[in-house]
N, C-alpha and C. Protein backbone atom coordinates (compact mmCIF):
# COMPACT_ATOMS: atom_id res chain seq x y z
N UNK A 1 77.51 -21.68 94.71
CA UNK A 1 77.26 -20.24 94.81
C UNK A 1 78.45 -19.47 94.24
N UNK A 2 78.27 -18.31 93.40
CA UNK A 2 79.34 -17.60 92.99
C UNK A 2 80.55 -17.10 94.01
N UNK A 3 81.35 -16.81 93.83
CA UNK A 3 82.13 -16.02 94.39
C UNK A 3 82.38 -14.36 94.44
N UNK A 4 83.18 -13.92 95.35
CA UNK A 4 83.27 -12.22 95.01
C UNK A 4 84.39 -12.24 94.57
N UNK A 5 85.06 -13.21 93.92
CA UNK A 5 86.75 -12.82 93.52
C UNK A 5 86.67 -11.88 92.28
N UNK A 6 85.84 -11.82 91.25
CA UNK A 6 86.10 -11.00 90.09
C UNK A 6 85.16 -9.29 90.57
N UNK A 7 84.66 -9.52 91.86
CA UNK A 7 84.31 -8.44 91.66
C UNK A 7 85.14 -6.92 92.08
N UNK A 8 84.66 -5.76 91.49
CA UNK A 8 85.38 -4.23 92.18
C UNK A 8 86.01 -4.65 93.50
N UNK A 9 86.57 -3.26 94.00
CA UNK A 9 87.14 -3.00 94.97
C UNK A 9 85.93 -2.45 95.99
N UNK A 10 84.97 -2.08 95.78
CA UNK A 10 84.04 -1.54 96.24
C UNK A 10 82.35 -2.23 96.23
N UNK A 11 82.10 -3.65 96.29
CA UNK A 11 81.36 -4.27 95.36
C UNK A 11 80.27 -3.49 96.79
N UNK A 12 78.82 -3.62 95.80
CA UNK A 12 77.49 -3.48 96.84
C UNK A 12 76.84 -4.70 96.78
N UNK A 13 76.08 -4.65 98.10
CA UNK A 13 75.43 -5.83 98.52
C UNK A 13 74.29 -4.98 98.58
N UNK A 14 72.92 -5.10 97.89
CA UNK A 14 71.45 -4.78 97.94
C UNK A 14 71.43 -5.68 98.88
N UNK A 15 70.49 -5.23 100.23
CA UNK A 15 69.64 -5.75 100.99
C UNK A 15 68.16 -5.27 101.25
N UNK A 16 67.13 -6.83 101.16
CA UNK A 16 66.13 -6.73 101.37
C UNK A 16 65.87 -6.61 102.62
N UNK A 17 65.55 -5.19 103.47
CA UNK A 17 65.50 -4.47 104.29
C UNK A 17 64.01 -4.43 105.10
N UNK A 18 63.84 -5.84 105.69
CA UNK A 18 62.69 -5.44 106.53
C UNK A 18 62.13 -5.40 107.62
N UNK A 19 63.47 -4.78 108.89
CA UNK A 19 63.05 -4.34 110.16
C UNK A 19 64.21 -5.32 110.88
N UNK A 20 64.31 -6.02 110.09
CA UNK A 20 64.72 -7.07 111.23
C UNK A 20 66.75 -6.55 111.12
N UNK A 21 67.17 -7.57 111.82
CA UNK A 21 69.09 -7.08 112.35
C UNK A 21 69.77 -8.16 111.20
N UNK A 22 68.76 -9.20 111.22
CA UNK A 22 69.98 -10.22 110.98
C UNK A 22 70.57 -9.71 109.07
N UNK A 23 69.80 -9.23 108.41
CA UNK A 23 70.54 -8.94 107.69
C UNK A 23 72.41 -8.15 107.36
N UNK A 24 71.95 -7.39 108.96
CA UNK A 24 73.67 -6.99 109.43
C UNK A 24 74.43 -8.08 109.79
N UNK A 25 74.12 -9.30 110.08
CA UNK A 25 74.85 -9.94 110.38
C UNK A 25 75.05 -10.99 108.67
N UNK A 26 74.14 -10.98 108.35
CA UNK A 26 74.67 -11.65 106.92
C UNK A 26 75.90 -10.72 106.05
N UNK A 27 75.73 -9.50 106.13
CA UNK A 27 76.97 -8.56 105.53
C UNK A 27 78.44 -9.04 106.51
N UNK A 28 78.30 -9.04 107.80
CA UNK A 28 79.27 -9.61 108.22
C UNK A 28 80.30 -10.65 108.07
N UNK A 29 79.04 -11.87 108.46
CA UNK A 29 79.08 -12.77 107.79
C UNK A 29 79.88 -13.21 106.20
N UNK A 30 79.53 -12.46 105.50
CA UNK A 30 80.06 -12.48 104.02
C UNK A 30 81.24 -12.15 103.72
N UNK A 31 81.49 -11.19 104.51
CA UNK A 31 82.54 -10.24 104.69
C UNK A 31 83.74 -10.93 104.72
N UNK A 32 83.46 -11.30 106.48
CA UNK A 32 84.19 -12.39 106.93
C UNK A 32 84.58 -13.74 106.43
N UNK A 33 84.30 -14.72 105.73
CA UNK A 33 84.57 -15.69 104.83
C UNK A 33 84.92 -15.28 103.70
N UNK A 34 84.72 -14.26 102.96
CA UNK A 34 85.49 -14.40 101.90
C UNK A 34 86.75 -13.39 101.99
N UNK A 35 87.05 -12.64 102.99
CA UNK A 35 88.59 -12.44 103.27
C UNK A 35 88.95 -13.21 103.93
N UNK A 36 88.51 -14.63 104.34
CA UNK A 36 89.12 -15.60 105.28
C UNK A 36 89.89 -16.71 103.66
N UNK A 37 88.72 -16.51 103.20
CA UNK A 37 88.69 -17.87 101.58
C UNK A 37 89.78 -16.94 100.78
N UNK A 38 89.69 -15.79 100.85
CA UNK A 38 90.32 -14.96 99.48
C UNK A 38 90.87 -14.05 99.87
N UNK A 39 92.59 -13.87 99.94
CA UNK A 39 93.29 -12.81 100.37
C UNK A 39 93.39 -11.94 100.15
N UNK A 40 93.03 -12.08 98.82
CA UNK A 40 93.10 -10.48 97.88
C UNK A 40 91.67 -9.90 98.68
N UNK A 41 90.86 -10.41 99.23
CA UNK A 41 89.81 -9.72 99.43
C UNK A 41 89.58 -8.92 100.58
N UNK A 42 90.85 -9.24 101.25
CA UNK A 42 91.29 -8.54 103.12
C UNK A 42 90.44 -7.02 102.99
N UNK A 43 91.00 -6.15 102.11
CA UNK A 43 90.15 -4.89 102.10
C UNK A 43 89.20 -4.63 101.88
N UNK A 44 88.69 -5.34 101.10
CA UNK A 44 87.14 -5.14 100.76
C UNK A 44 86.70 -5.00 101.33
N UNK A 45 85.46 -3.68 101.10
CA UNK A 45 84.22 -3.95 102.38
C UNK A 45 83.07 -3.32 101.41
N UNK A 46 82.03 -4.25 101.64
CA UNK A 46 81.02 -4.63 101.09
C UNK A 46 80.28 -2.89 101.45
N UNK A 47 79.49 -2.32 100.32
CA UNK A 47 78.71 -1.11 100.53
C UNK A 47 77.20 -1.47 100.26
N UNK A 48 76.19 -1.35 101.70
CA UNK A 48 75.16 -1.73 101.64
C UNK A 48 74.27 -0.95 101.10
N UNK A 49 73.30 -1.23 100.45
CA UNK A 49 72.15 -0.35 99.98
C UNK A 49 71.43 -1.28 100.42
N UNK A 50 70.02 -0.38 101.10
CA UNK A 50 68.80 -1.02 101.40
C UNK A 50 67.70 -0.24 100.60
N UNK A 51 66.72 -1.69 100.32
CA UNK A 51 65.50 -2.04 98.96
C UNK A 51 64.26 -2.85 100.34
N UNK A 52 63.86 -1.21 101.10
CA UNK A 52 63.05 -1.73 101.87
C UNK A 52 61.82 -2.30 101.43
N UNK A 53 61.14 -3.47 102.38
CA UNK A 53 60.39 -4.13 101.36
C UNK A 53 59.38 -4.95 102.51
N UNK A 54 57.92 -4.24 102.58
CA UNK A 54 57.11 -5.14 103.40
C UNK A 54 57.17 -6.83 102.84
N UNK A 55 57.44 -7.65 104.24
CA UNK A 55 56.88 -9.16 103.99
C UNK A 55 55.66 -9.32 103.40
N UNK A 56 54.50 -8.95 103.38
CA UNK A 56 53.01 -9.61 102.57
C UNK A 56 53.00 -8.28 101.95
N UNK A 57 54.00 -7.58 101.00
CA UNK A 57 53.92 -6.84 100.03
C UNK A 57 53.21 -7.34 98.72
N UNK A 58 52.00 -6.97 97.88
CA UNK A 58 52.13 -7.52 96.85
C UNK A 58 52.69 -7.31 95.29
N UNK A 59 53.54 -6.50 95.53
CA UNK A 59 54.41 -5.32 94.76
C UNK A 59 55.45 -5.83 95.01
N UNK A 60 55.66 -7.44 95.51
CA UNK A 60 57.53 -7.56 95.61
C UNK A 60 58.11 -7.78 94.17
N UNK A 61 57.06 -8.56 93.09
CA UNK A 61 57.56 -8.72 91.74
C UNK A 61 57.92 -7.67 91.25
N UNK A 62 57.05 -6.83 91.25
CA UNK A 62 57.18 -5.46 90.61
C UNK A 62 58.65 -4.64 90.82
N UNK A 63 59.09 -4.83 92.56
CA UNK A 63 60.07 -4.47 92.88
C UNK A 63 61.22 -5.11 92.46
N UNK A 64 60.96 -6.46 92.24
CA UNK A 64 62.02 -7.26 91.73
C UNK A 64 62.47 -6.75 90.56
N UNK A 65 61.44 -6.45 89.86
CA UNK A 65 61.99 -5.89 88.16
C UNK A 65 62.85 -4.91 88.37
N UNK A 66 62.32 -3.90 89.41
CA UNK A 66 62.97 -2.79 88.76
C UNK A 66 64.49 -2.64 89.81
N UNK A 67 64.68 -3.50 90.62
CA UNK A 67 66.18 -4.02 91.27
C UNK A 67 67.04 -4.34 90.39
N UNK A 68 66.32 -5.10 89.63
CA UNK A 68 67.50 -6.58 88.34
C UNK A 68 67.54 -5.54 86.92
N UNK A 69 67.01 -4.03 86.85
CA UNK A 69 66.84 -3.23 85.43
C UNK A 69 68.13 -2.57 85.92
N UNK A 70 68.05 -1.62 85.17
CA UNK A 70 69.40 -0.59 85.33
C UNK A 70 69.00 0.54 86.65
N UNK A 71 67.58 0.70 87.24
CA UNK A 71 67.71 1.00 88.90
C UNK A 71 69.04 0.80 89.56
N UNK A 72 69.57 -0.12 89.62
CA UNK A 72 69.97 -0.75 90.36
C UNK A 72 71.43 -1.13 89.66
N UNK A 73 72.15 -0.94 88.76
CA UNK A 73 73.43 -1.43 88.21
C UNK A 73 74.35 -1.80 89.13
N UNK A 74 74.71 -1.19 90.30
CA UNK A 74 75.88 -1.14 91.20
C UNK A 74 75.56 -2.29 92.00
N UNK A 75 74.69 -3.36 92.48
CA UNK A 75 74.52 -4.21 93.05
C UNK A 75 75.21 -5.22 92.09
N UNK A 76 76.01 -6.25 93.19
CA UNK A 76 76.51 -7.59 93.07
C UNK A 76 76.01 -8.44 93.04
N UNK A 77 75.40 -8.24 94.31
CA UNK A 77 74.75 -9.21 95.14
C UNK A 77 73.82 -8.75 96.07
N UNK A 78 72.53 -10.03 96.48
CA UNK A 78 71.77 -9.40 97.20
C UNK A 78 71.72 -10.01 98.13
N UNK A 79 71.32 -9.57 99.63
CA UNK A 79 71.07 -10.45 101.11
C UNK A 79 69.47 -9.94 101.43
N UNK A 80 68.64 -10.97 101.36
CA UNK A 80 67.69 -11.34 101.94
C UNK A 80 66.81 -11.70 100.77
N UNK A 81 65.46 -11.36 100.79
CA UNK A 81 64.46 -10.86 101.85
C UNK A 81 64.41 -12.52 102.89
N UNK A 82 64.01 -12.65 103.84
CA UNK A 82 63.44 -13.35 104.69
C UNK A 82 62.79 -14.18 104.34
N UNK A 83 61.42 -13.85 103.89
CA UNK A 83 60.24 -14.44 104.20
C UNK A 83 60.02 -15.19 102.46
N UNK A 84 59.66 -16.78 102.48
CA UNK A 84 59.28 -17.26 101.49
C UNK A 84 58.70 -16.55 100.33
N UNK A 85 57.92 -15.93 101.05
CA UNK A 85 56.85 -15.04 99.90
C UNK A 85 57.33 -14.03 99.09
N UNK A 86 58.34 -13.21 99.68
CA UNK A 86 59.26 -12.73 98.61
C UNK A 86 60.29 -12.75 97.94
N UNK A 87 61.16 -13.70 98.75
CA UNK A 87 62.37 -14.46 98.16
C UNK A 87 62.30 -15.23 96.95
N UNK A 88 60.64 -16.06 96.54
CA UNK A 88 60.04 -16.63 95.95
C UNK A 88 59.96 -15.79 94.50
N UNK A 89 59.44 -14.66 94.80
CA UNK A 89 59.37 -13.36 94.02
C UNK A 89 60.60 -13.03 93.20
N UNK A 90 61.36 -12.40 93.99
CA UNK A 90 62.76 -12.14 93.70
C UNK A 90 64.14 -12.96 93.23
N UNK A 91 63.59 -14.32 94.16
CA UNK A 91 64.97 -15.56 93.72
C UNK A 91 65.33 -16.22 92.16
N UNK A 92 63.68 -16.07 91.25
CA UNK A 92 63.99 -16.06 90.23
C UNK A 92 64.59 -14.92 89.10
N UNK A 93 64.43 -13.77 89.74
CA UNK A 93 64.61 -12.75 88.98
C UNK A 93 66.26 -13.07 89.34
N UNK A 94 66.86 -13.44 90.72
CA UNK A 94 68.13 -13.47 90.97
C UNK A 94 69.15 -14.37 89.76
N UNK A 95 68.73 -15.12 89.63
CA UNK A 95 68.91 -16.75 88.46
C UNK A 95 69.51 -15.51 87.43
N UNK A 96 68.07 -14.49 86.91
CA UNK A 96 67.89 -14.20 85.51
C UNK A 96 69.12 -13.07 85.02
N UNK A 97 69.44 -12.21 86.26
CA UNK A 97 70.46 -10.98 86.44
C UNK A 97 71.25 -11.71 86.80
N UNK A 98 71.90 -13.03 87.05
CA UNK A 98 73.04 -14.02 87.63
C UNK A 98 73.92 -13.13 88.89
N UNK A 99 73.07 -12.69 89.78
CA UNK A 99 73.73 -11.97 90.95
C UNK A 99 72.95 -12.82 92.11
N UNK A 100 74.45 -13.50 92.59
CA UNK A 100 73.66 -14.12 94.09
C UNK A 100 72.85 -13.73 95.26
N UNK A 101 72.04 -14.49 95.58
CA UNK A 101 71.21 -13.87 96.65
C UNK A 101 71.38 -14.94 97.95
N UNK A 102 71.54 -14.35 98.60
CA UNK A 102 71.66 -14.98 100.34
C UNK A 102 70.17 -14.61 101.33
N UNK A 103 69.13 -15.61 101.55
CA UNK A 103 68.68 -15.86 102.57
C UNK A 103 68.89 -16.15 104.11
N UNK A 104 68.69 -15.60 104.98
CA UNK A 104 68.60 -16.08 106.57
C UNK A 104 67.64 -16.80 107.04
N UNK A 105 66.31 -16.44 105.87
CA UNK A 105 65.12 -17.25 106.61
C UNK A 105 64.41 -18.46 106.07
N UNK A 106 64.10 -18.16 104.67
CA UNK A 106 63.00 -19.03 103.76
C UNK A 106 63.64 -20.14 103.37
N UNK A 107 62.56 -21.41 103.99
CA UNK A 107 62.93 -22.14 104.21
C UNK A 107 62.13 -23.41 103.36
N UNK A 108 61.18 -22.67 102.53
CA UNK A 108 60.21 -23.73 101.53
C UNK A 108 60.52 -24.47 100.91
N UNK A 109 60.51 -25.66 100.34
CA UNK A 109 60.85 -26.44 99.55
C UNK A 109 61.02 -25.74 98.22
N UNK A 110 60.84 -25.07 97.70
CA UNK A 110 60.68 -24.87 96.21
C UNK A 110 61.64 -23.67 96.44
N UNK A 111 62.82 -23.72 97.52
CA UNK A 111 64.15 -23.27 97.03
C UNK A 111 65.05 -23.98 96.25
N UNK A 112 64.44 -25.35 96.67
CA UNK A 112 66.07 -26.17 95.77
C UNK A 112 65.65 -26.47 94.38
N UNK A 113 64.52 -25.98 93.97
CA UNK A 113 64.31 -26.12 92.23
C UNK A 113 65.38 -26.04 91.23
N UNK A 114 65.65 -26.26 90.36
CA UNK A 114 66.51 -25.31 89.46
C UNK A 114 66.82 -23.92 88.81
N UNK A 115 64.98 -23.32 89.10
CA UNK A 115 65.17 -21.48 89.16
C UNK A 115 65.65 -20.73 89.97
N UNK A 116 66.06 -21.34 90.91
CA UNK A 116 66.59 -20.76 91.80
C UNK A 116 68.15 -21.28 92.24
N UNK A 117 68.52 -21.32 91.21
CA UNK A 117 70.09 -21.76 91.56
C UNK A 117 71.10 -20.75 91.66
N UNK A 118 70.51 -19.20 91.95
CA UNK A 118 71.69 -18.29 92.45
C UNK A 118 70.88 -17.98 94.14
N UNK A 119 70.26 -18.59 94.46
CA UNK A 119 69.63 -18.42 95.51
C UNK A 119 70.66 -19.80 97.09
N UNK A 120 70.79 -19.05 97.53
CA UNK A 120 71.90 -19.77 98.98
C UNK A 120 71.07 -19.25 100.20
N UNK A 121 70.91 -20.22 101.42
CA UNK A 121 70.25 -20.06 102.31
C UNK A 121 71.28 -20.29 103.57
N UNK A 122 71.25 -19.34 104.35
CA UNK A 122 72.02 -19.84 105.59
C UNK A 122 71.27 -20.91 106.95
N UNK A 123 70.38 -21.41 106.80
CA UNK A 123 69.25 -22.37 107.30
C UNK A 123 69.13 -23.80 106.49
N UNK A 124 68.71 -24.67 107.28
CA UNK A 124 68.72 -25.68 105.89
C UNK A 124 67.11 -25.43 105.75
N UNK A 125 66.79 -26.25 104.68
CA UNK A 125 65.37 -26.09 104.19
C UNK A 125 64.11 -26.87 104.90
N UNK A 126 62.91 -26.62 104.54
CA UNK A 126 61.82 -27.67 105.19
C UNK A 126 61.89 -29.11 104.93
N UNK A 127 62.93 -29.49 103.80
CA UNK A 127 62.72 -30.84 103.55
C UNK A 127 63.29 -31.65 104.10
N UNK A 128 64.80 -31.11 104.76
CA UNK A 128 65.36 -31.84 105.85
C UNK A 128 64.31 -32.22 107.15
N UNK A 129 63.69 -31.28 107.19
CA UNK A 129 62.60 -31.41 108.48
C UNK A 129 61.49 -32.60 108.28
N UNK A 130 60.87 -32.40 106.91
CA UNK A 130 60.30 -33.25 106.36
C UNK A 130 60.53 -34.35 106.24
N UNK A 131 61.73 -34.74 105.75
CA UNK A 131 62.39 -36.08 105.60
C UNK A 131 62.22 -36.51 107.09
N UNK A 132 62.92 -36.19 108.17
CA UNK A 132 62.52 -36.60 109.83
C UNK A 132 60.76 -36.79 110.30
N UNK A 133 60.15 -36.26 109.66
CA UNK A 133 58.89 -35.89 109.94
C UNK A 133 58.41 -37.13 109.60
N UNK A 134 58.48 -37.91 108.23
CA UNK A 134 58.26 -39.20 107.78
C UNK A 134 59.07 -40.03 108.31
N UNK A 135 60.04 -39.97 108.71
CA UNK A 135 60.81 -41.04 109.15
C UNK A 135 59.90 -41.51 110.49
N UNK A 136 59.81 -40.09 111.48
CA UNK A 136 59.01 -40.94 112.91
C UNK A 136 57.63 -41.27 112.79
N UNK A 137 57.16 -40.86 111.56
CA UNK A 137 55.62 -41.52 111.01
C UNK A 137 55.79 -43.06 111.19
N UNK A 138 56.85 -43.42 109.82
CA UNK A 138 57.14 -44.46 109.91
C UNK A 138 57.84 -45.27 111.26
N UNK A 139 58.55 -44.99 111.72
CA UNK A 139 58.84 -45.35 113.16
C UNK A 139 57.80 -45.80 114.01
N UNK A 140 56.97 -44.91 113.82
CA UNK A 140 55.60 -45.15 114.93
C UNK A 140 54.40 -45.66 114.61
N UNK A 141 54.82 -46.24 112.86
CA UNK A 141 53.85 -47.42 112.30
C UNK A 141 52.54 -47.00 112.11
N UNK A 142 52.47 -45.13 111.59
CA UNK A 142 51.09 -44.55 111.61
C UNK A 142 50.62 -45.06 110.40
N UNK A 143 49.35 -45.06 110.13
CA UNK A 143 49.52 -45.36 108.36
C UNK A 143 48.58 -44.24 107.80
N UNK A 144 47.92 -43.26 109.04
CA UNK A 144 47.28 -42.42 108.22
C UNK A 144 47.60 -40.97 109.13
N UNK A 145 47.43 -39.74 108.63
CA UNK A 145 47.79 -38.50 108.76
C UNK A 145 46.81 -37.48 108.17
N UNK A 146 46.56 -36.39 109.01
CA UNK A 146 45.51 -35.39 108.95
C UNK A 146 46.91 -34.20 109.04
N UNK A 147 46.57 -33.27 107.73
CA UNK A 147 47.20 -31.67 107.72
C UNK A 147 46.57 -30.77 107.76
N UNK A 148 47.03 -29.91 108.49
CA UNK A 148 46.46 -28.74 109.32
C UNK A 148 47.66 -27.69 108.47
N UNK A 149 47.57 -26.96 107.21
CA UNK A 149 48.44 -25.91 107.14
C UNK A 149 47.67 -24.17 106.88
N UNK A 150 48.78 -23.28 106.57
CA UNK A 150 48.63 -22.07 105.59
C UNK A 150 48.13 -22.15 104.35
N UNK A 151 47.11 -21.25 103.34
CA UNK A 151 46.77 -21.50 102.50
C UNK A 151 47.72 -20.50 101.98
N UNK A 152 49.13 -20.47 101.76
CA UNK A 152 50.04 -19.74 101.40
C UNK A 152 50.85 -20.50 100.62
N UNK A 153 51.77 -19.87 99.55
CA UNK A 153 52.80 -20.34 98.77
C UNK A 153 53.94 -21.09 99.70
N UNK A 154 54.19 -20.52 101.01
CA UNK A 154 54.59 -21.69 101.84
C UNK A 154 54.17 -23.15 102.40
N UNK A 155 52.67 -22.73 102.63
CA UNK A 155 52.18 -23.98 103.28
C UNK A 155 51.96 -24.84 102.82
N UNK A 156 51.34 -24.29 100.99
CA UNK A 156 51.01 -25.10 100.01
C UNK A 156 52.71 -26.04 99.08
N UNK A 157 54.00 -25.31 99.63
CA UNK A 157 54.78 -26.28 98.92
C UNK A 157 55.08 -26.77 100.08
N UNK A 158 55.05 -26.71 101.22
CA UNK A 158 55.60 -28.12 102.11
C UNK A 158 54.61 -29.28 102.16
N UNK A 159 53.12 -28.83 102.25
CA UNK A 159 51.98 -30.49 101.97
C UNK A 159 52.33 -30.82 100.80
N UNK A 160 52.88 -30.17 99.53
CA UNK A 160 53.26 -30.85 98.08
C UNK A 160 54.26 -31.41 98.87
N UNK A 161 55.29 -31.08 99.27
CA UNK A 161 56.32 -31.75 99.50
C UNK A 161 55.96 -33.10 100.17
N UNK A 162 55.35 -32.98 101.14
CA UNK A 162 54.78 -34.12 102.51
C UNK A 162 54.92 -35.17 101.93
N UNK A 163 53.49 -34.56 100.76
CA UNK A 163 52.19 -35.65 100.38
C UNK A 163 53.63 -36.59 99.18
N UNK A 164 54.29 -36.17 98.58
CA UNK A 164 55.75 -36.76 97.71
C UNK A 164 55.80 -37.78 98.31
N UNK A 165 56.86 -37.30 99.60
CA UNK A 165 57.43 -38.28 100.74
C UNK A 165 56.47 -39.31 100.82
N UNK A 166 55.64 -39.29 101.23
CA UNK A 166 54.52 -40.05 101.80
C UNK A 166 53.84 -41.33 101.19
N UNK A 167 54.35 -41.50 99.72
CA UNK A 167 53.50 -42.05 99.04
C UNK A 167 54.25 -43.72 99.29
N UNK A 168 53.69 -44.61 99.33
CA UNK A 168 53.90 -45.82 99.81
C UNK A 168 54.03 -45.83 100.76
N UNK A 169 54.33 -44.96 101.72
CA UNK A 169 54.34 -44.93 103.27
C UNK A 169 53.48 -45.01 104.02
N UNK A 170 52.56 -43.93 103.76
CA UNK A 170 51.38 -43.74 104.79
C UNK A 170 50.69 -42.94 103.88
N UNK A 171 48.97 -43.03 104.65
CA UNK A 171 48.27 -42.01 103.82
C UNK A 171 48.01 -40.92 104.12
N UNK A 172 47.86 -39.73 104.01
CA UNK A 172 47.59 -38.45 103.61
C UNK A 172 45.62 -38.40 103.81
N UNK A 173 45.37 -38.46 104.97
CA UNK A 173 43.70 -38.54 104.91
C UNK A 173 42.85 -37.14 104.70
N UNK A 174 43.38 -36.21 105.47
CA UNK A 174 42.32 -35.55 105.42
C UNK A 174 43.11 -34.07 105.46
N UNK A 175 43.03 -33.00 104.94
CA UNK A 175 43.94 -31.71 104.63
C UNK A 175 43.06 -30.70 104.67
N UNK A 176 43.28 -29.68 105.79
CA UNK A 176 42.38 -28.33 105.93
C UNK A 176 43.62 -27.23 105.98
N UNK A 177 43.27 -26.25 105.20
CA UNK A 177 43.63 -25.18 105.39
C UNK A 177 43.02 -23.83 105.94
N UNK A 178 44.28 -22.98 106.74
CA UNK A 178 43.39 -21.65 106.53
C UNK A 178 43.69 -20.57 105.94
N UNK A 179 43.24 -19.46 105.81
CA UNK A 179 43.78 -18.24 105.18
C UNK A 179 45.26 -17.27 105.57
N UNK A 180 45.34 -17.34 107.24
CA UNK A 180 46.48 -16.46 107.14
C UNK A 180 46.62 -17.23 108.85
N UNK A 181 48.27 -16.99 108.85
CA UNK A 181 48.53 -17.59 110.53
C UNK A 181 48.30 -16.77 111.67
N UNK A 182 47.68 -15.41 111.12
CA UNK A 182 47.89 -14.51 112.20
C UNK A 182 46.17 -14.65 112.69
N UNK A 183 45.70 -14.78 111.62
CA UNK A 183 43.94 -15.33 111.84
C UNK A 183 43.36 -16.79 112.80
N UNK A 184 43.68 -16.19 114.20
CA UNK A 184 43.38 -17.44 115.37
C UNK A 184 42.05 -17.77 114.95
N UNK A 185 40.97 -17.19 115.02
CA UNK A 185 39.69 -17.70 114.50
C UNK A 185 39.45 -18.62 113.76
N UNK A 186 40.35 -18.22 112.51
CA UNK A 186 39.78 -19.31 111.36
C UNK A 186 40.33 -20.47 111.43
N UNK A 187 42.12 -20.33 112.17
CA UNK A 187 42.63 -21.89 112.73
C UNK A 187 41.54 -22.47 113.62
N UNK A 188 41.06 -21.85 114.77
CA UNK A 188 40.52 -22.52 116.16
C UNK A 188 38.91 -23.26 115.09
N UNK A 189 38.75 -22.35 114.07
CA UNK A 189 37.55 -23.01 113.21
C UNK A 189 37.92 -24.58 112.76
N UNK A 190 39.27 -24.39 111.32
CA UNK A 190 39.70 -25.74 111.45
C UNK A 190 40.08 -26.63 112.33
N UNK A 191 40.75 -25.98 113.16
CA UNK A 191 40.88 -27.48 114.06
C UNK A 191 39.65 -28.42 114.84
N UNK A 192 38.63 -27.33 115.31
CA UNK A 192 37.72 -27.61 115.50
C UNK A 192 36.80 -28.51 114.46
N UNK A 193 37.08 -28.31 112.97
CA UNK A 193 36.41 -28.84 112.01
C UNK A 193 36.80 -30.21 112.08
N UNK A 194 38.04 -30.34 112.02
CA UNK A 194 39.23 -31.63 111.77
C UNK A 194 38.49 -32.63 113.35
N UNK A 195 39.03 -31.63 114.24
CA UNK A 195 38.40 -33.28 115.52
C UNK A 195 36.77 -33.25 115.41
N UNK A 196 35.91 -32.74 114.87
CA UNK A 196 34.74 -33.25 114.67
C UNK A 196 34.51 -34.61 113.74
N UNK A 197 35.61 -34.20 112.86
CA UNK A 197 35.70 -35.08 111.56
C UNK A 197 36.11 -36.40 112.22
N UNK A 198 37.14 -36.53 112.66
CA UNK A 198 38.08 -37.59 112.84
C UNK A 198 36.97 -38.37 114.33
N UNK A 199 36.40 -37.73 114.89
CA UNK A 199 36.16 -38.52 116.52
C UNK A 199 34.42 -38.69 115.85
């Protein structure tokens, strides 16, 4: 991840601004380590601008453009957004304007790609989870597995991810999705679909 040593005396941190605190604590955070790493940097203090931004926005690309155009010149660096779905959006545009971006939340596999190599997460990712996830498969000598996910750009790269892991291991039998997590209906539908299937 870059550093703030070449930057102003005054550098800004754009934050993707959406309701939540912890982004104050990532400015902190930042703050704090790199006048801990970099002496010259004791005075600095980071000037926030917020680029409020609904999570299931579908205007985050759009927003992305016009952040990384000349909108926006005085940004360094950016902290957030949160949620896969727009970080996803934005993390490549981050690469393209070479200004780092710091996550608190998103945690999808298809952060550690190579488009996204100005993109830093303070969480580790789903694949650490994943990797454990197969390990007690294997541990417990399953050889077959039913997925139950999101039909979302999240849900859909962690079963890519799974189904990777998985291959010589165990099989991958049977995969339902639904439309949105907040939609109990259409889960209580699949699951209901899945133990009809399986019993």
């Amino acid at each position: 991840m870059n550093s703030f040593t070449s930057l102003p005396q005054s550098p800004t941190i754009c934050i993707y601004h959406t309701g939540n605190d912890w982004d104050h604590y990532l400015i902190f955070a930042i703050t704090e380590i790199n006048s801990g790493l970099y002496p010259s940097l004791n005075n600095v203090t980071f000037t926030p601008k917020y680029l409020y931004a609904d999570p299931y926005s579908p205007y985050v690309e759009g927003e992305a453009q016009s952040v990384f155009s000349t909108n926006y010149p005085t940004c360094h660096a950016f902290v957030g957004p949160a949620w896969t779905t727009q970080l996803s959006a934005v993390g490549e545009w981050a690469g393209l304007a070479h200004k780092p971006m710091v996550s608190g939340g998103a945690t999808s596999p298809i952060f550690a790609l190579d488009n996204y190599n100005y993109v830093s997460r303070t969480i580790p990712g789903e694949l650490n989870v994943l990797e454990a996830f197969v390990q007690l498969i294997v541990e417990y000598n399953l050889s077959k597995i039913n997925i139950v996910y999101a039909n979302d750009e999240y849900g859909v790269s962690v079963v890519e991810a799974l189904i990777e892991m998985s291959l010589g291991k165990f099989e991958v039998e049977l995969i339902r999705s639904f439309e949105s997590v907040e939609d109990v209906e259409s889960i209580q539908l699949v699951l209901d679909d899945l133990e009809a299937s399986i019993t």
